[in-house]
Protein backbone atom coordinates (compact mmCIF):
# COMPACT_ATOMS: atom_id res chain seq x y z
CA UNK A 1 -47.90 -57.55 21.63
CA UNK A 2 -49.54 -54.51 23.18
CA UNK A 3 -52.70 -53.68 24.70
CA UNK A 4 -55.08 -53.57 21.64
CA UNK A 5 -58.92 -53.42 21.40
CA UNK A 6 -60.38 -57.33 21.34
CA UNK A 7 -63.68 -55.55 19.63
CA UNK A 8 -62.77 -58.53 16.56
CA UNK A 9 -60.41 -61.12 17.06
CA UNK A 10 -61.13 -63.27 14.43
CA UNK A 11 -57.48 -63.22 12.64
CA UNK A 12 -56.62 -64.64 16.83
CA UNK A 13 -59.28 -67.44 16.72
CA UNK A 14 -58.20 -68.41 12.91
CA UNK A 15 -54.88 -69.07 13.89
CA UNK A 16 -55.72 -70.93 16.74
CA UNK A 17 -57.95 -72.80 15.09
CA UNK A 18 -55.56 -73.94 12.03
CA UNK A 19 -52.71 -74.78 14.25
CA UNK A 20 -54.59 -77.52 16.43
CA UNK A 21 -56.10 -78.90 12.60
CA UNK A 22 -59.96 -77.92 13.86
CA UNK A 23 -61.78 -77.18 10.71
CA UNK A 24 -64.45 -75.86 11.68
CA UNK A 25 -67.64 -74.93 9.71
CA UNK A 26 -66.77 -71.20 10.20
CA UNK A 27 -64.63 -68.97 11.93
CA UNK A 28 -67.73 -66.82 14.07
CA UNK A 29 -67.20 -64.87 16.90
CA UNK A 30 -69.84 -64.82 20.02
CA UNK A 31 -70.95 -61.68 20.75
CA UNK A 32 -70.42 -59.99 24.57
CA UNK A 33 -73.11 -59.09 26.74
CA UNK A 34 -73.13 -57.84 30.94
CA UNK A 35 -75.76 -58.58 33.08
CA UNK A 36 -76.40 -57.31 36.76
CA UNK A 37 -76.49 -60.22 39.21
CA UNK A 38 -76.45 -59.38 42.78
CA UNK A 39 -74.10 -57.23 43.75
CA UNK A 40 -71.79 -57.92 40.52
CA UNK A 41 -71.28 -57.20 37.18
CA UNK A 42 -71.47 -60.23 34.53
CA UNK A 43 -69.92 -61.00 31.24
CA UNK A 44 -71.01 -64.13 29.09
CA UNK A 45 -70.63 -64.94 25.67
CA UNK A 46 -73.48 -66.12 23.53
CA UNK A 47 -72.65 -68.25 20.12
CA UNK A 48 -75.58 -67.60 18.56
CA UNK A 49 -78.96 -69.75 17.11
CA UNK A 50 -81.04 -69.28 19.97
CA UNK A 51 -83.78 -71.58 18.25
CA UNK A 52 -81.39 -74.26 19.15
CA UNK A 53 -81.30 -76.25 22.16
CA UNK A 54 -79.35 -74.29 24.81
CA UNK A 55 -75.89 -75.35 26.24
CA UNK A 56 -74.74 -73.39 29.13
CA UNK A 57 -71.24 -73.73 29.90
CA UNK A 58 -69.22 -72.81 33.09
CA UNK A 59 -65.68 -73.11 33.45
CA UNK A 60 -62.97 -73.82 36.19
CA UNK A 61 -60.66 -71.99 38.37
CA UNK A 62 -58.06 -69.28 36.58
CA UNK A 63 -60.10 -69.68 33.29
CA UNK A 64 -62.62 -68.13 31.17
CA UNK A 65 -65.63 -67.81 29.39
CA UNK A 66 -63.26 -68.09 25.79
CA UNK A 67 -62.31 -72.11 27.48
CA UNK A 68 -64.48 -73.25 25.38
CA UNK A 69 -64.13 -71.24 22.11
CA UNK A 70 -62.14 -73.77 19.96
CA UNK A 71 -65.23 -76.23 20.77
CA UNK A 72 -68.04 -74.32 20.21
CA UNK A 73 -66.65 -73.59 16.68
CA UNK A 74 -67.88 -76.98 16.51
CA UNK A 75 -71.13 -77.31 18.27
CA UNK A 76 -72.43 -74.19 17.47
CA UNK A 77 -74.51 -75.01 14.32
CA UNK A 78 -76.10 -77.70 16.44
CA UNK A 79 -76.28 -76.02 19.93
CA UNK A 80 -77.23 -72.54 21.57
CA UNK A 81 -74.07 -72.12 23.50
CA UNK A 82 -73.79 -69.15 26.35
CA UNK A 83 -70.65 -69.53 28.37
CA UNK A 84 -70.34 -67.15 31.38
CA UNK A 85 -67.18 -65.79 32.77
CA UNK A 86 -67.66 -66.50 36.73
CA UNK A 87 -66.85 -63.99 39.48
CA UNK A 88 -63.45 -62.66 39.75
CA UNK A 89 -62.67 -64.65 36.87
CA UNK A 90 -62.57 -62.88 32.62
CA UNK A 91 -64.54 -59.37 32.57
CA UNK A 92 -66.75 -60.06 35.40
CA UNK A 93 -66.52 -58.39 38.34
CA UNK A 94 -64.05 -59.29 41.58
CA UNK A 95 -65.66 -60.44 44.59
CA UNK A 96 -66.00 -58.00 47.72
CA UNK A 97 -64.21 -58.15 50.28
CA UNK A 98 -66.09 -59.36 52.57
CA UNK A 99 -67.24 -62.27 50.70
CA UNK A 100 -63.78 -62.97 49.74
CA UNK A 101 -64.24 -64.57 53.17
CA UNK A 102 -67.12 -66.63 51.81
CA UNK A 103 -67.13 -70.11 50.17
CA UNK A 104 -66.41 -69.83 46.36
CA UNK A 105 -68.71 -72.44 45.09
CA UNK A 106 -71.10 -71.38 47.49
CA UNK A 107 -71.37 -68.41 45.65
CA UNK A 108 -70.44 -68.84 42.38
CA UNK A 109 -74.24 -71.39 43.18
CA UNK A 110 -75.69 -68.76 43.77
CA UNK A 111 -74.66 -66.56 40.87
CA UNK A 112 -75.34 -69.61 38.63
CA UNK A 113 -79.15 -69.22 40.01
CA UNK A 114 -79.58 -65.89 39.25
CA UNK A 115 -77.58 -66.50 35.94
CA UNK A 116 -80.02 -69.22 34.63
CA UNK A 117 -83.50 -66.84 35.85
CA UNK A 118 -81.69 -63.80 33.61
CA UNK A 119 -81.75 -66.50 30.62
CA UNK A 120 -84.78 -68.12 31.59
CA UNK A 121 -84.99 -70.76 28.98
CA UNK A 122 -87.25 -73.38 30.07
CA UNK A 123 -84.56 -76.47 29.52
CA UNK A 124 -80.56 -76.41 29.01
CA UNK A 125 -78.35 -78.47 29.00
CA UNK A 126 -75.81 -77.38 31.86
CA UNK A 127 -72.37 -78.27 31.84
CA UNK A 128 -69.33 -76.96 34.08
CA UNK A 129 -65.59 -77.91 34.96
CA UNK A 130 -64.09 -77.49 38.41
CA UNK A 131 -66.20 -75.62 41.20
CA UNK A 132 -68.29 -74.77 37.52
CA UNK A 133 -69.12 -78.34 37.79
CA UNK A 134 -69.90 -78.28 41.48
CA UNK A 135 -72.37 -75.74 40.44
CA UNK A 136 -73.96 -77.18 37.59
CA UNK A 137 -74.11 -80.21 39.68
CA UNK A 138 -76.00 -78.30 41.97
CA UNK A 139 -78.16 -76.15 40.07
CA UNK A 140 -79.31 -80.07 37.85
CA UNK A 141 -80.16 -81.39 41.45
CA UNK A 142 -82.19 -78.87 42.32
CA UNK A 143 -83.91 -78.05 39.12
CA UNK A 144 -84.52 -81.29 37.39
CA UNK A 145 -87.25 -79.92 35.37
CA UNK A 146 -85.14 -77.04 33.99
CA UNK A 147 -81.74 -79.32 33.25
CA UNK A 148 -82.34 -81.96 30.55
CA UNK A 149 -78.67 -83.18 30.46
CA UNK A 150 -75.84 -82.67 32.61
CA UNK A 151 -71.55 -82.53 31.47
CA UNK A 152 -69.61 -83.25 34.35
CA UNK A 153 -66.07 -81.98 33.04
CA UNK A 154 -63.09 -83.36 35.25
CA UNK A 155 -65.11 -82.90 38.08
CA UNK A 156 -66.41 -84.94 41.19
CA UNK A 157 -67.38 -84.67 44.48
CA UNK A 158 -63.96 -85.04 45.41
CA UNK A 159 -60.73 -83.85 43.69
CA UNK A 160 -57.31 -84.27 43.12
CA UNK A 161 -55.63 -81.40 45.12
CA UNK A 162 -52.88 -81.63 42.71
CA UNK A 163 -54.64 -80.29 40.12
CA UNK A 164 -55.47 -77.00 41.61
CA UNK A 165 -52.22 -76.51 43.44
CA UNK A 166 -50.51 -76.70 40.12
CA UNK A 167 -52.42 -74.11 38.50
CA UNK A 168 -52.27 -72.14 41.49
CA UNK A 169 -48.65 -72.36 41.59
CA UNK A 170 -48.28 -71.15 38.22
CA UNK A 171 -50.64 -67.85 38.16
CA UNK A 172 -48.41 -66.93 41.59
CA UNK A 173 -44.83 -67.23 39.59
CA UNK A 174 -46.67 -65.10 36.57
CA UNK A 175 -48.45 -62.60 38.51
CA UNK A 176 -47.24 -59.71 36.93
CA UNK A 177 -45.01 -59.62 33.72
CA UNK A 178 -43.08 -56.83 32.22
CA UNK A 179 -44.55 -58.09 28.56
CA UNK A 180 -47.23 -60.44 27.18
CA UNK A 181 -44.37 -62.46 25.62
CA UNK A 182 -43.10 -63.37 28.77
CA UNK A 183 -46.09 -64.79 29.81
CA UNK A 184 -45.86 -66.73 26.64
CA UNK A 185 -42.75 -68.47 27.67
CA UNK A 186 -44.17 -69.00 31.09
CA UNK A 187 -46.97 -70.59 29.31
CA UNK A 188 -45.31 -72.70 27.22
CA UNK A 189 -43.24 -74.55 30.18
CA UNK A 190 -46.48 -75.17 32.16
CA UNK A 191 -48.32 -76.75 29.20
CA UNK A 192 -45.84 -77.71 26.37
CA UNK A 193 -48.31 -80.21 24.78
CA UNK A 194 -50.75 -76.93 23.52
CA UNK A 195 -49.51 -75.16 20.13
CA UNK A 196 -48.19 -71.17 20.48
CA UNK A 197 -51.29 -70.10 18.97
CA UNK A 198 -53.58 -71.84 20.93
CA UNK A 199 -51.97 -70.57 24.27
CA UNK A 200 -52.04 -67.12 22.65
CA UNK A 201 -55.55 -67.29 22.16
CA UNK A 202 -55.95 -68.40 25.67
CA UNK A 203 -53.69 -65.63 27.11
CA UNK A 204 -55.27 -63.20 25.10
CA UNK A 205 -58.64 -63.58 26.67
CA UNK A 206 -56.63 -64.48 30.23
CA UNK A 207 -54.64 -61.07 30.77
CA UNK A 208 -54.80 -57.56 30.68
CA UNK A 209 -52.10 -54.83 30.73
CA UNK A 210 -51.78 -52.15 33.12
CA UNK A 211 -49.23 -49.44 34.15
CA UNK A 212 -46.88 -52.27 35.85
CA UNK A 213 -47.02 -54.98 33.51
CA UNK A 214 -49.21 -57.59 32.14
CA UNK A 215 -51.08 -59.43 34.71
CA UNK A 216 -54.24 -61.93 35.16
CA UNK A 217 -57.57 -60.74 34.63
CA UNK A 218 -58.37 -63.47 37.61
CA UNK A 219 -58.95 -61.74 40.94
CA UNK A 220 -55.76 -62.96 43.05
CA UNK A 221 -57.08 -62.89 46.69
CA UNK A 222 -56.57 -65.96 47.81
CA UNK A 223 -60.33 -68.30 48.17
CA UNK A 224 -62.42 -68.34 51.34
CA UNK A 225 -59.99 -66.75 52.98
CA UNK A 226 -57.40 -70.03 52.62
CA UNK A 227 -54.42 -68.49 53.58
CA UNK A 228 -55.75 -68.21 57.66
CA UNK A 229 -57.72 -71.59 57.80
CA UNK A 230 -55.62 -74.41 59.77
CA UNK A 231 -54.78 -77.44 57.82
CA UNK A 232 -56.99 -79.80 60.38
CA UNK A 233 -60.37 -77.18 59.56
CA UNK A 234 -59.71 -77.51 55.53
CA UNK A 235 -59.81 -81.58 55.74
CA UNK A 236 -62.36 -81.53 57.62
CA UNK A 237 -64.49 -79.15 55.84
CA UNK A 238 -63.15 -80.74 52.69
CA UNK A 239 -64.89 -83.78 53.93
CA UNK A 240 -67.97 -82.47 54.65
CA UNK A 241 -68.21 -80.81 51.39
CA UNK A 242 -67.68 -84.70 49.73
CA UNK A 243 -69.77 -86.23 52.18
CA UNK A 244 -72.72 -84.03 50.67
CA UNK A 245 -71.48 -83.95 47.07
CA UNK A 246 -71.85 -87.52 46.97
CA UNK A 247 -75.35 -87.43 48.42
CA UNK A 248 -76.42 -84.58 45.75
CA UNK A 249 -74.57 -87.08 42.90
CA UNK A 250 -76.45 -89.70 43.92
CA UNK A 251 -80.08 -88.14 43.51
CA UNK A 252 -79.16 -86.62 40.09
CA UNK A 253 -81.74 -88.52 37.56
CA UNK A 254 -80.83 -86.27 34.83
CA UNK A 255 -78.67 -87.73 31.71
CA UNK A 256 -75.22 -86.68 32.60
CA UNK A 257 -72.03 -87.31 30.91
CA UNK A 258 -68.67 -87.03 32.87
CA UNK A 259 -65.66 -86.35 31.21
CA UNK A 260 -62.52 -87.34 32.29
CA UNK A 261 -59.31 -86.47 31.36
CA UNK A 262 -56.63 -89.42 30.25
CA UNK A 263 -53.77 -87.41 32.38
CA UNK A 264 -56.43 -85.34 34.71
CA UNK A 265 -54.88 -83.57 38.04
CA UNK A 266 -58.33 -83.19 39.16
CA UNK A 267 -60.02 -86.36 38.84
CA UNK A 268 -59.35 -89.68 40.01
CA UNK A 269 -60.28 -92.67 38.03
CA UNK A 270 -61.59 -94.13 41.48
CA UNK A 271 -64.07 -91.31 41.89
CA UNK A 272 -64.84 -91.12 38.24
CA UNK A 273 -66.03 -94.88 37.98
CA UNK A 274 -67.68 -94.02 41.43
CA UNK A 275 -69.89 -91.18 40.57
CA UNK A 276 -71.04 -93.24 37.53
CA UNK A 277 -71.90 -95.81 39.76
CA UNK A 278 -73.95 -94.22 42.15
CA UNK A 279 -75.37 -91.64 39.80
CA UNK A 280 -78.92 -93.08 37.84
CA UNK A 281 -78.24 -92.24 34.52
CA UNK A 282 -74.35 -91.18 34.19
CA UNK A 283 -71.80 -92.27 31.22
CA UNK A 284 -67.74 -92.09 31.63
CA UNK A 285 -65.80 -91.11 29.09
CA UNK A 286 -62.03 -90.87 28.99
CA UNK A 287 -60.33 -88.33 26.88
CA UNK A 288 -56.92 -89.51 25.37
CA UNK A 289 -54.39 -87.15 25.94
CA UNK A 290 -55.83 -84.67 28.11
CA UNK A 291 -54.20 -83.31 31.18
CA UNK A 292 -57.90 -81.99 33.04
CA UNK A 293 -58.49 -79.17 30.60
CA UNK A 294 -60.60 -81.09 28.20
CA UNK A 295 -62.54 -78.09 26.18
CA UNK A 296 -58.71 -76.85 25.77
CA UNK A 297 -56.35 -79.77 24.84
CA UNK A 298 -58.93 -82.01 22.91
CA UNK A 299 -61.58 -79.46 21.36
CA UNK A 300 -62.30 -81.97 18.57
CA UNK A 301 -62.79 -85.09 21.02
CA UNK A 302 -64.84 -82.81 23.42
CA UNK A 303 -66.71 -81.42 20.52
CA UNK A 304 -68.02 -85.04 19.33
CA UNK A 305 -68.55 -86.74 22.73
CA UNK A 306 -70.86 -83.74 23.96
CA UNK A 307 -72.63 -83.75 20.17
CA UNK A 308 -73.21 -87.26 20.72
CA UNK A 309 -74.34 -87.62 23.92
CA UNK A 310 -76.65 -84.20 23.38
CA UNK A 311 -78.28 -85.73 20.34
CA UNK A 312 -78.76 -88.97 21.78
CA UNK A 313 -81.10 -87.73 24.88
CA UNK A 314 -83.40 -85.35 22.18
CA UNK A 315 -84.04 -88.07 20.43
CA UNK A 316 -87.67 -88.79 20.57
């Protein structure tokens, strides 16, 4: 493969789409658009219908806007979906470096606030995976009036450390690449469970080539500045950060939905049941088969949980 023009990648999301058996309606591309937030540049994907009730979708750590592609094939003819590459992460814009020092899901909240005034559509449904989630959990705590359902995707107020040291792991053996086949191999070790065609997709959308190889479009600083904070000062900020993730969980009246992952890294069944349990109005639902990356490994499953649930709470 070499570095060609994305501008339509249709024939890309076909295949994908025939090897995992998805069938959906229609094989439609989003369109692109950039927005100014702050000090960054921003890329998000819109699926089209805006007359529909609007999904906005944020994904996890080393991922992109295209996560959720192969689902909102699905849900597009009954949702607005806009899914927005966060910072450093797709074709938005790195960090500083100065705020490479800064708490990532401190600011990827904030982006998400200035994100959801750009839109400005009086009520979403907000969904997010990873520090996504801790965002949308944030952003549906503090705007109740602008949130009218909540997806919690493999996300708590605590997580799994092994989930994110995996992934981690994996983007540092495959930083750079001599060519986009290797990464394919690479690929294919980490997740054998996903079809060629499906991690091409995903790779596709995930790298970029430049004069020394292929390599991530993810920004590969390390976060907050890890790398120089003692192992005593990450617990214990780690435990603050629970401490008031559980108290924002707890106040969230909005209709929320957690996924959870059959073979998650990332979430605990402990914490799962818990946050359903101390939220007001939360449902748990366990995806067979899934290893944390829901939107990626079960489109279909995803696809009819979130229709579901989304139907259920606009119903008069």
């Amino acid at each position: 493969m070499t570095a060609t023009s994305l501008a339509d990648y249709t024939d890309r999301m076909r295949a994908c789409a025939e090897a995992i058996d998805l069938n959906p309606p229609a094989i439609v591309l989003p369109t692109d658009h950039f927005v100014q937030l702050g000090a960054l540049r921003f890329h998000y994907l819109d699926w089209g219908n805006p007359h529909l009730p609007h999904l906005v979708l944020l994904h996890g750590g080393g991922l992109t806007a295209h996560t959720w592609d192969m689902a909102a094939l699905l849900l597009r003819d009954h949702f607005h979906i806009v899914a927005l590459d966060l910072r450093g992460h797709g074709d938005t814009e790195w960090s500083s470096d100065e705020d490479v020092l800064r708490d990532l899901t401190d600011m990827v909240t904030e982006d998400v606030e200035l994100f959801m005034a750009h839109l400005d559509y009086d009520r979403v449904a907000l969904g997010g995976m990873a520090f996504g989630g801790v965002s949308a959990m944030r952003y549906a705590a503090r705007h109740p009036e602008r949130v009218f359902a909540l997806l919690m995707v493999d996300v708590g107020p605590e997580s799994m450390r092994e989930g994110g040291q995996s992934t981690q792991q994996f983007h540092r053996e495959t930083d750079i690449l001599d060519r986009f086949e290797d990464f394919m191999e690479r690929a294919m070790r980490f997740n054998p469970t996903r079809k060629p065609a499906h991690l091409e997709y995903s790779l596709t959308h995930s790298l970029k080539q430049t004069p020394e190889g292929w390599t991530w479009k993810q920004d590969p600083r390390p976060r907050d500045n890890g790398a120089l904070v003692p192992e005593e000062t990450r617990l214990a900020n780690n435990e603050k950060r629970a401490k008031e993730l559980w108290a924002l969980v707890a106040s969230i009246t909005t209709p929320t939905l957690v996924l959870r992952g059959e073979h998650t890294k990332f979430l605990s069944p402990e914490v799962a049941v818990r946050v359903v349990e101390v939220m007001p109005n939360a449902t748990l639902v366990t995806v067979p088969g899934s290893t944390g990356y829901i939107p990626g490994d079960r489109p279909k499953d995803f696809a009819r949980e979130v229709d579901a649930f989304l139907t259920h709470v606009l119903q008069p």
